[in-house]
Structures are given as structure tokens and as C-alpha cells.
PDB file of N, CA and C in Angstrom:
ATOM      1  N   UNK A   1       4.178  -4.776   9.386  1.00  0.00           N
ATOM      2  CA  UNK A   1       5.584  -4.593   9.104  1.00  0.00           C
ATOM      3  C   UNK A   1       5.928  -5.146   7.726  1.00  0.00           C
ATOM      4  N   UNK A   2       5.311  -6.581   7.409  1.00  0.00           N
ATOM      5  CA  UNK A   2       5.643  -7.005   6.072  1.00  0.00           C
ATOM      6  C   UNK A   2       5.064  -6.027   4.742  1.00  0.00           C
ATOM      7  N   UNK A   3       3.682  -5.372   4.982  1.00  0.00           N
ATOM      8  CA  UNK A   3       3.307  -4.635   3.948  1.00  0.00           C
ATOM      9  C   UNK A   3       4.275  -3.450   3.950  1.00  0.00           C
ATOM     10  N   UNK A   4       4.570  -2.458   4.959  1.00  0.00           N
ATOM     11  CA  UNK A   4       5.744  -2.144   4.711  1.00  0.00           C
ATOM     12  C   UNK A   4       6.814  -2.062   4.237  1.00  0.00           C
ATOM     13  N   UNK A   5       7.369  -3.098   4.600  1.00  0.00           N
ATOM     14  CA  UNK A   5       8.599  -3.451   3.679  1.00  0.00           C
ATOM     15  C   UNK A   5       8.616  -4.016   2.253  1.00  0.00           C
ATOM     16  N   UNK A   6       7.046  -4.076   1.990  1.00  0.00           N
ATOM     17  CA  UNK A   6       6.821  -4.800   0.158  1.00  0.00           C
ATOM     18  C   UNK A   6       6.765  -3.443  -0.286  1.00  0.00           C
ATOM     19  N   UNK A   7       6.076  -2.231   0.047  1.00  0.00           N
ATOM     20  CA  UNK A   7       6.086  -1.108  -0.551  1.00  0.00           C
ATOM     21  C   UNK A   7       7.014  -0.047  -0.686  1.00  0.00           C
ATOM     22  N   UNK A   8       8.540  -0.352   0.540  1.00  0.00           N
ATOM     23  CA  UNK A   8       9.580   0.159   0.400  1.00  0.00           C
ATOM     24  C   UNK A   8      10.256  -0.644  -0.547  1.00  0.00           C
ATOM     25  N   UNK A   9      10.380  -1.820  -0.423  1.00  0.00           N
ATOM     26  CA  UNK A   9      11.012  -2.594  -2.028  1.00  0.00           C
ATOM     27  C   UNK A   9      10.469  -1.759  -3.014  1.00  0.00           C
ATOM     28  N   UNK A  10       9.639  -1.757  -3.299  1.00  0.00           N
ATOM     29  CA  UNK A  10       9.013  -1.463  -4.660  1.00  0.00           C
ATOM     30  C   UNK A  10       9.651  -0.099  -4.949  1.00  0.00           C
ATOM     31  N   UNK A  11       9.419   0.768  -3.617  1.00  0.00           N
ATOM     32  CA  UNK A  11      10.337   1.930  -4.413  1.00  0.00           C
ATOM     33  C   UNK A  11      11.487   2.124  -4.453  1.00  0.00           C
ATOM     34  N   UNK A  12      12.755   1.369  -3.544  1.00  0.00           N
ATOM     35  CA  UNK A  12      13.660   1.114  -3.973  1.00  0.00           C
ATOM     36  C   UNK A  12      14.343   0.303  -5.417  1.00  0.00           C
ATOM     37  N   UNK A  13      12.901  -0.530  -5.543  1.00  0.00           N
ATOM     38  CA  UNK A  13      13.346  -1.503  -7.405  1.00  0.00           C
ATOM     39  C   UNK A  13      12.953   0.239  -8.228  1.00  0.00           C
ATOM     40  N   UNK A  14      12.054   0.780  -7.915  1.00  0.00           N
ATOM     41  CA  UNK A  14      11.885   1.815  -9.035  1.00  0.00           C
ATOM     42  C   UNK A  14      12.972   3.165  -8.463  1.00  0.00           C
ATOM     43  N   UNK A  15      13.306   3.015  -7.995  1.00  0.00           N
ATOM     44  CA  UNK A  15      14.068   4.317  -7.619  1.00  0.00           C
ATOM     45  C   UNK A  15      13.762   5.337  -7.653  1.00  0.00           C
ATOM     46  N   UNK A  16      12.850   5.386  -6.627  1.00  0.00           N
ATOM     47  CA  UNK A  16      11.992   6.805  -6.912  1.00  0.00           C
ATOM     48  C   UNK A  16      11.810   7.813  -4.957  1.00  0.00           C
ATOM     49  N   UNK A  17      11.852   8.647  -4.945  1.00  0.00           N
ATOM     50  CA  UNK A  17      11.794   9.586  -4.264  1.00  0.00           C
ATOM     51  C   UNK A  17      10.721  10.068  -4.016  1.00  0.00           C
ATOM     52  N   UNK A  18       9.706   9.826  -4.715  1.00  0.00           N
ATOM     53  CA  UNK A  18       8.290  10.391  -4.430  1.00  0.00           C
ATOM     54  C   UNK A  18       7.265   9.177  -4.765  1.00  0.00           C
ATOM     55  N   UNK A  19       6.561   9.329  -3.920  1.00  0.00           N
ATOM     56  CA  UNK A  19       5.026   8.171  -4.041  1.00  0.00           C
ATOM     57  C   UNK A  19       4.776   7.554  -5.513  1.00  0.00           C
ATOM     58  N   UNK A  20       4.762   7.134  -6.055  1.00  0.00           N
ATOM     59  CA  UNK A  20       4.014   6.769  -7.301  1.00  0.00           C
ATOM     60  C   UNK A  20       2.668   7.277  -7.714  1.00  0.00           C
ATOM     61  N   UNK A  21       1.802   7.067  -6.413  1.00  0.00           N
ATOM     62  CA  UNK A  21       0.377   7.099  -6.569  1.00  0.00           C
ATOM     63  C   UNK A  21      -0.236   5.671  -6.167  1.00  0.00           C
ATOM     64  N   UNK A  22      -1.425   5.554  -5.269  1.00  0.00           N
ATOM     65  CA  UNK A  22      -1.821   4.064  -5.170  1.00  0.00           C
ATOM     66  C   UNK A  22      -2.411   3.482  -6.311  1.00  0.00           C
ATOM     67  N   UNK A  23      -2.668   3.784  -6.898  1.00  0.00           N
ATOM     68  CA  UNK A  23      -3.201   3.070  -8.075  1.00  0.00           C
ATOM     69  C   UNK A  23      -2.088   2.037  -8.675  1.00  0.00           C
ATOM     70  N   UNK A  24      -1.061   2.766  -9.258  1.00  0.00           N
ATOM     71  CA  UNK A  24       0.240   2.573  -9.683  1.00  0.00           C
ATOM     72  C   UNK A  24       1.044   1.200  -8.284  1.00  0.00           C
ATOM     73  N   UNK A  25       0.939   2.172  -6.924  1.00  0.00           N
ATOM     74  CA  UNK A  25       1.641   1.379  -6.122  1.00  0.00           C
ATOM     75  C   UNK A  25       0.660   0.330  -5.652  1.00  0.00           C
ATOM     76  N   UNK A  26      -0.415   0.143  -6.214  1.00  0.00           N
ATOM     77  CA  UNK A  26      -1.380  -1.079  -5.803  1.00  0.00           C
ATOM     78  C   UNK A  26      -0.950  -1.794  -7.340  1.00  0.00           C
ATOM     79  N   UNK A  27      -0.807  -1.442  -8.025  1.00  0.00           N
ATOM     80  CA  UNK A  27      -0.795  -2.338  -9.166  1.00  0.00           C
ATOM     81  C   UNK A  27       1.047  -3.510  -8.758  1.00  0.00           C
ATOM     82  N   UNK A  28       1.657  -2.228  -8.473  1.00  0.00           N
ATOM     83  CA  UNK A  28       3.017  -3.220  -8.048  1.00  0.00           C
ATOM     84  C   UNK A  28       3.022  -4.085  -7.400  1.00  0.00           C
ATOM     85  N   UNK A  29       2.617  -3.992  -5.982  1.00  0.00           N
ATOM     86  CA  UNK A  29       2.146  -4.719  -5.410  1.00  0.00           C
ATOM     87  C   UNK A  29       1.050  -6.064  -5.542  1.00  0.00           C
ATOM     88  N   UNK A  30       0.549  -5.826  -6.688  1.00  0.00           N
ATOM     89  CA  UNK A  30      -0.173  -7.364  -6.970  1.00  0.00           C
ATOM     90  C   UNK A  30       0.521  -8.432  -7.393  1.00  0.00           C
ATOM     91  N   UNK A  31       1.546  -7.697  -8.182  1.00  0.00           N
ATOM     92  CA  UNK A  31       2.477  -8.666  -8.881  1.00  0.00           C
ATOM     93  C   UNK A  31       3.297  -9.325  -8.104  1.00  0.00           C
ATOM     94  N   UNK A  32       2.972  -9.169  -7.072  1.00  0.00           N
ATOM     95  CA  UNK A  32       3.846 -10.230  -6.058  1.00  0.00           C
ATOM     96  C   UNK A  32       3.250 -10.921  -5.038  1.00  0.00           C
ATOM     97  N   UNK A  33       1.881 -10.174  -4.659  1.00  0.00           N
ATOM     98  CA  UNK A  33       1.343 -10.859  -4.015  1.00  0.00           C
ATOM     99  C   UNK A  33       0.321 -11.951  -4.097  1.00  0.00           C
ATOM    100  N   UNK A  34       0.230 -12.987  -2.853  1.00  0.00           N
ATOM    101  CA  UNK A  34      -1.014 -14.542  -3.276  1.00  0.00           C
ATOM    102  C   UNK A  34      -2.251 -14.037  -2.385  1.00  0.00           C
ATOM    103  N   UNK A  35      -3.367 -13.806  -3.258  1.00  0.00           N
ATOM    104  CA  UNK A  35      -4.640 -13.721  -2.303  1.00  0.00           C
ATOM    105  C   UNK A  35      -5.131 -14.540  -1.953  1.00  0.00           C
ATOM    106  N   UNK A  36      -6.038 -14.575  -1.118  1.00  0.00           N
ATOM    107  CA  UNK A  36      -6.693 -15.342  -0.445  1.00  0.00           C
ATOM    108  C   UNK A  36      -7.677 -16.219  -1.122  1.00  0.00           C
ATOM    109  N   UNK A  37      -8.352 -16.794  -0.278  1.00  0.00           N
ATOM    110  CA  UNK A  37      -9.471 -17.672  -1.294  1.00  0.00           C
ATOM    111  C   UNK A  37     -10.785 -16.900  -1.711  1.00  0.00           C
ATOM    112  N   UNK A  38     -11.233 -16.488  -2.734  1.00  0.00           N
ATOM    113  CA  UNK A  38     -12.063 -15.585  -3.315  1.00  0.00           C
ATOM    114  C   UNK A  38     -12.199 -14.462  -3.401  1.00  0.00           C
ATOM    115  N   UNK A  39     -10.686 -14.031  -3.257  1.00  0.00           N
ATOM    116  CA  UNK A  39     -10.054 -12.799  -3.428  1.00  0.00           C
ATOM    117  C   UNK A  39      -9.095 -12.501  -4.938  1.00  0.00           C
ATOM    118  N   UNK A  40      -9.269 -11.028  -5.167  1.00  0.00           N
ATOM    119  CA  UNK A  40      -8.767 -11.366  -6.613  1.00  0.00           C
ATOM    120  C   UNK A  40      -6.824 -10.793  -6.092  1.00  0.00           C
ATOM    121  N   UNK A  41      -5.980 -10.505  -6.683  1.00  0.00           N
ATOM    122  CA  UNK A  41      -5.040 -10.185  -6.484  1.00  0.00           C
ATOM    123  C   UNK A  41      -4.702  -8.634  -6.271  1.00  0.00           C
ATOM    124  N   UNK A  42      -5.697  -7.561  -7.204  1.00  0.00           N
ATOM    125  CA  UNK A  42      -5.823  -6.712  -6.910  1.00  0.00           C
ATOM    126  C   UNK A  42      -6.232  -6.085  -5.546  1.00  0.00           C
ATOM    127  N   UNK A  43      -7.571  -6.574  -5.512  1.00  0.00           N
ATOM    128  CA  UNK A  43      -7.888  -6.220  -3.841  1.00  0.00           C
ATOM    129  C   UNK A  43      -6.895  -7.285  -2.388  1.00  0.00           C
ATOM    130  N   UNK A  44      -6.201  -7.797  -2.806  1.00  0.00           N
ATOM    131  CA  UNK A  44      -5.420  -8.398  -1.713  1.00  0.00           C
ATOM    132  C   UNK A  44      -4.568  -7.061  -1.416  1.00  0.00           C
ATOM    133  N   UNK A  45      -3.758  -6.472  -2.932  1.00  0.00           N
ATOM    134  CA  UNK A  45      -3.044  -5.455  -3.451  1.00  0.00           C
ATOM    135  C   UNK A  45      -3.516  -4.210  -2.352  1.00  0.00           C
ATOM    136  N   UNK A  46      -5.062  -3.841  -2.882  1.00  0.00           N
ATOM    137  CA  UNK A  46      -5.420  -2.846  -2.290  1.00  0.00           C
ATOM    138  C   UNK A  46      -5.872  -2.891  -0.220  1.00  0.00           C
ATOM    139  N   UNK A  47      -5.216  -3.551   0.133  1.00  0.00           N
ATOM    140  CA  UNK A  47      -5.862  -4.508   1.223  1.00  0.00           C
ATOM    141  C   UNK A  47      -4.415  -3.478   2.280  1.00  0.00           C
ATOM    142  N   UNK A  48      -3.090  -4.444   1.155  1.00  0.00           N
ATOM    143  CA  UNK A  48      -2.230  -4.503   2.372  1.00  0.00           C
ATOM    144  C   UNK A  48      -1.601  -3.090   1.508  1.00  0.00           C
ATOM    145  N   UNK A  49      -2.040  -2.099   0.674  1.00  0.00           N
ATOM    146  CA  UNK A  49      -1.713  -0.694   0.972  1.00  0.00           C
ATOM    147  C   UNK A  49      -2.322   0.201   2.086  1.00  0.00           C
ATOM    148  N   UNK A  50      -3.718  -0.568   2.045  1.00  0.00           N
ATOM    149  CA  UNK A  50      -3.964   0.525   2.905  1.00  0.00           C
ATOM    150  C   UNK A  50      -3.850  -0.222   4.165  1.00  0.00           C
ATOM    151  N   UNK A  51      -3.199  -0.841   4.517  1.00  0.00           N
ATOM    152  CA  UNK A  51      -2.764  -1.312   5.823  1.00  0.00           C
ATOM    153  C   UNK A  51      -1.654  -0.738   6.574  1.00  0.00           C
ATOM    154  N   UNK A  52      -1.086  -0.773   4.875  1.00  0.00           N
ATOM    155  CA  UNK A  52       0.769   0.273   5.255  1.00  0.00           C
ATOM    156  C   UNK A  52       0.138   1.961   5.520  1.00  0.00           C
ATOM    157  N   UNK A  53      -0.915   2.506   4.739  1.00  0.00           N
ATOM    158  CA  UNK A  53      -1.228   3.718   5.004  1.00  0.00           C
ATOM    159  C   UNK A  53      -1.941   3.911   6.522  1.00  0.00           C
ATOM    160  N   UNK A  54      -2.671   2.875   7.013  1.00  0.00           N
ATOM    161  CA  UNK A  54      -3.232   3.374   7.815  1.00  0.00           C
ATOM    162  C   UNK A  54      -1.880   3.616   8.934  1.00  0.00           C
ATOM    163  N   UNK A  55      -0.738   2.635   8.993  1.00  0.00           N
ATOM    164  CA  UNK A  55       0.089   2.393  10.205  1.00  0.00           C
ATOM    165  C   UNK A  55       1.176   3.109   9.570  1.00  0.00           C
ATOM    166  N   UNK A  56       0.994   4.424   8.777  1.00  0.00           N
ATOM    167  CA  UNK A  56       2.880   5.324   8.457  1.00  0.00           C
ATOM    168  C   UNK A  56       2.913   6.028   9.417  1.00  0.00           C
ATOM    169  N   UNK A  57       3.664   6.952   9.494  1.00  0.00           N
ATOM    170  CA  UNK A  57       4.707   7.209  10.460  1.00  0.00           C
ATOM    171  C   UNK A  57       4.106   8.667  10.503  1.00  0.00           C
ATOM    172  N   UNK A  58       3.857   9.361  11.373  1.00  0.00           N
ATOM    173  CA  UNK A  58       3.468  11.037  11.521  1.00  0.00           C
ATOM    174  C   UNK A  58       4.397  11.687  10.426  1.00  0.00           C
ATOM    175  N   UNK A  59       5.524  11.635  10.243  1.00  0.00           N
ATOM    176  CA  UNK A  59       6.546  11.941   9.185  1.00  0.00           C
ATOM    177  C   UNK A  59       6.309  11.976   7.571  1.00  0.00           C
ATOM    178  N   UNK A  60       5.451  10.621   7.723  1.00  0.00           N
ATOM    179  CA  UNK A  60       4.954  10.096   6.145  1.00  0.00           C
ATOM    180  C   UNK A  60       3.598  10.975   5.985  1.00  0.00           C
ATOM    181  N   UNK A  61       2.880  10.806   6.831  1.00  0.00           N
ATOM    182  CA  UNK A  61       1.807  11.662   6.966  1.00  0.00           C
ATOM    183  C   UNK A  61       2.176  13.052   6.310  1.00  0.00           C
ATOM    184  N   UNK A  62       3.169  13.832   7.128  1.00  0.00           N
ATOM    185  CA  UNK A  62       3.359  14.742   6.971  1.00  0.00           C
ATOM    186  C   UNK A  62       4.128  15.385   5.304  1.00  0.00           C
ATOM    187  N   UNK A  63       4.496  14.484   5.107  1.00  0.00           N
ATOM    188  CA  UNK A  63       5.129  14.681   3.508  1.00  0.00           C
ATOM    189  C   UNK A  63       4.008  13.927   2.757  1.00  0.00           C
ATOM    190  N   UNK A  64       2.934  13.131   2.687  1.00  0.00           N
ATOM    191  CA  UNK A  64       1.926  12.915   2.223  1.00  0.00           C
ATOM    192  C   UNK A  64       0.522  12.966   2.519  1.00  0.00           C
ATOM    193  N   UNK A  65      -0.090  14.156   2.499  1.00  0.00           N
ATOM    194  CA  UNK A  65      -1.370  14.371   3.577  1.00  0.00           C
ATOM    195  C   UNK A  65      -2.222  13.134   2.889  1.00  0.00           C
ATOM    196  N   UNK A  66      -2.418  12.780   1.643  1.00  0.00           N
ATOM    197  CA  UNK A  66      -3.472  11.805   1.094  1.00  0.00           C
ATOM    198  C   UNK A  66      -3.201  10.643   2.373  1.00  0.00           C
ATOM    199  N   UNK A  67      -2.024  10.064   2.977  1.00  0.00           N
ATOM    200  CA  UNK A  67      -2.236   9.373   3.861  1.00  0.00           C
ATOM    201  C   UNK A  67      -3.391   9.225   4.714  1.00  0.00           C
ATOM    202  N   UNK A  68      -3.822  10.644   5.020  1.00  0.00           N
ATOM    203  CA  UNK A  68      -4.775  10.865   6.360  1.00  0.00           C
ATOM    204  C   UNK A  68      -5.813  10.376   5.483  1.00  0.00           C
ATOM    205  N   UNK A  69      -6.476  10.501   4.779  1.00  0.00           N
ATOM    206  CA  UNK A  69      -7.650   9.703   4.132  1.00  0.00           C
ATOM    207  C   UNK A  69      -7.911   8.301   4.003  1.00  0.00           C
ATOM    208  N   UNK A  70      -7.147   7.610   4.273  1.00  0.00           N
ATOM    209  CA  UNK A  70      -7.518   6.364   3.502  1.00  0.00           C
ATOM    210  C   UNK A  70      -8.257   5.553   5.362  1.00  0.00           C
ATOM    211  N   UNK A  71      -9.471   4.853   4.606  1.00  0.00           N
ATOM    212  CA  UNK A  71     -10.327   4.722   5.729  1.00  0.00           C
ATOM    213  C   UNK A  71     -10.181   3.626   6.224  1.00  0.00           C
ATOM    214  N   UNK A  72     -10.744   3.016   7.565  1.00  0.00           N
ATOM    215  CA  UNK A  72     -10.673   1.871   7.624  1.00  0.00           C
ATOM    216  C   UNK A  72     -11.720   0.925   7.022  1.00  0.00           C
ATOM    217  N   UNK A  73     -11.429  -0.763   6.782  1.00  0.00           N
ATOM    218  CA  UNK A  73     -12.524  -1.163   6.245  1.00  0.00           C
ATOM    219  C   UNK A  73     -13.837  -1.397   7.136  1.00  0.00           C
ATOM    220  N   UNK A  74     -14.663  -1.531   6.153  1.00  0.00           N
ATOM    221  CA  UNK A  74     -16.254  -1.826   7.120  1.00  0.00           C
ATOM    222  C   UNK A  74     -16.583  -3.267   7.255  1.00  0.00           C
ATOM    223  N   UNK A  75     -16.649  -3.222   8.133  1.00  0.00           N
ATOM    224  CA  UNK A  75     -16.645  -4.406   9.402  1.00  0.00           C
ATOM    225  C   UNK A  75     -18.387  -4.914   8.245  1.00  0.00           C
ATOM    226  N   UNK A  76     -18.533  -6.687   8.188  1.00  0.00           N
ATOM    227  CA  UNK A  76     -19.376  -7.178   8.237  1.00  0.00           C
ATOM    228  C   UNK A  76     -20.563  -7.878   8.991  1.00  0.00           C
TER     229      UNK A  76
END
């Protein structure tokens, strides 16, 4: 729910109507977020996007098919 709501901020601060792109919306997202211990800020970034992608809404899906791609991580 919290990654959620960091990536709806973000597009409400940019005012935008359409996706950015993750690259772009992973980069926003670093700038606010604290990683973990031996984690860089980027991949914390890229962590809790695709956390928000894996858990959107059939709706979001549906106005963004790239949603359906993004994988889960591999287990160590």
C-alpha cells in the first residue's frame, strides 16, 4: 500500500496522466527513498516499483499491458 501511494505522489507532484516510464518512475522514487543495508538506493527504487506493479489493479493492467511483465524476484 505504501509503494503505492509513493508512486501516486509522484504523479500527482508531476502532473501527469500517463506513466512516465520505470526507468524515469524508478529514478523518482529513489529520491525519497532509505535502502537497506548494502543496498544502493536505486535498487531499493527498483524493488518497491515492482512491488506496486506486481499488486495494480486489473484496470491498471488494462491501460498498461507492460504491467503484466514485470517478474517476480528470484528467491536465494
Amino acid at each position: 500500500m505504501v509503494n503505492q501511494l509513493v508512486f501516486t505522489n509522484i504523479l500527482k507532484e508531476q502532473n501527469m496522466a500517463k506513466h512516465p516510464g520505470f526507468a524515469k518512475a524508478q529514478a523518482q522514487i529513489a529520491k525519497n527513498v532509505t535502502p537497506r543495508a548494502g543496498e544502493t538506493k536505486k535498487q531499493a527504487a527498483g524493488a518497491i516499483l515492482a512491488s506496486a506493479a506486481r499488486h495494480a489493479s486489473p484496470a491498471a493492467k488494462k491501460a498498461n499491458p507492460a504491467l503484466k511483465h514485470v517478474a517476480m524476484p528470484k528467491k536465494k
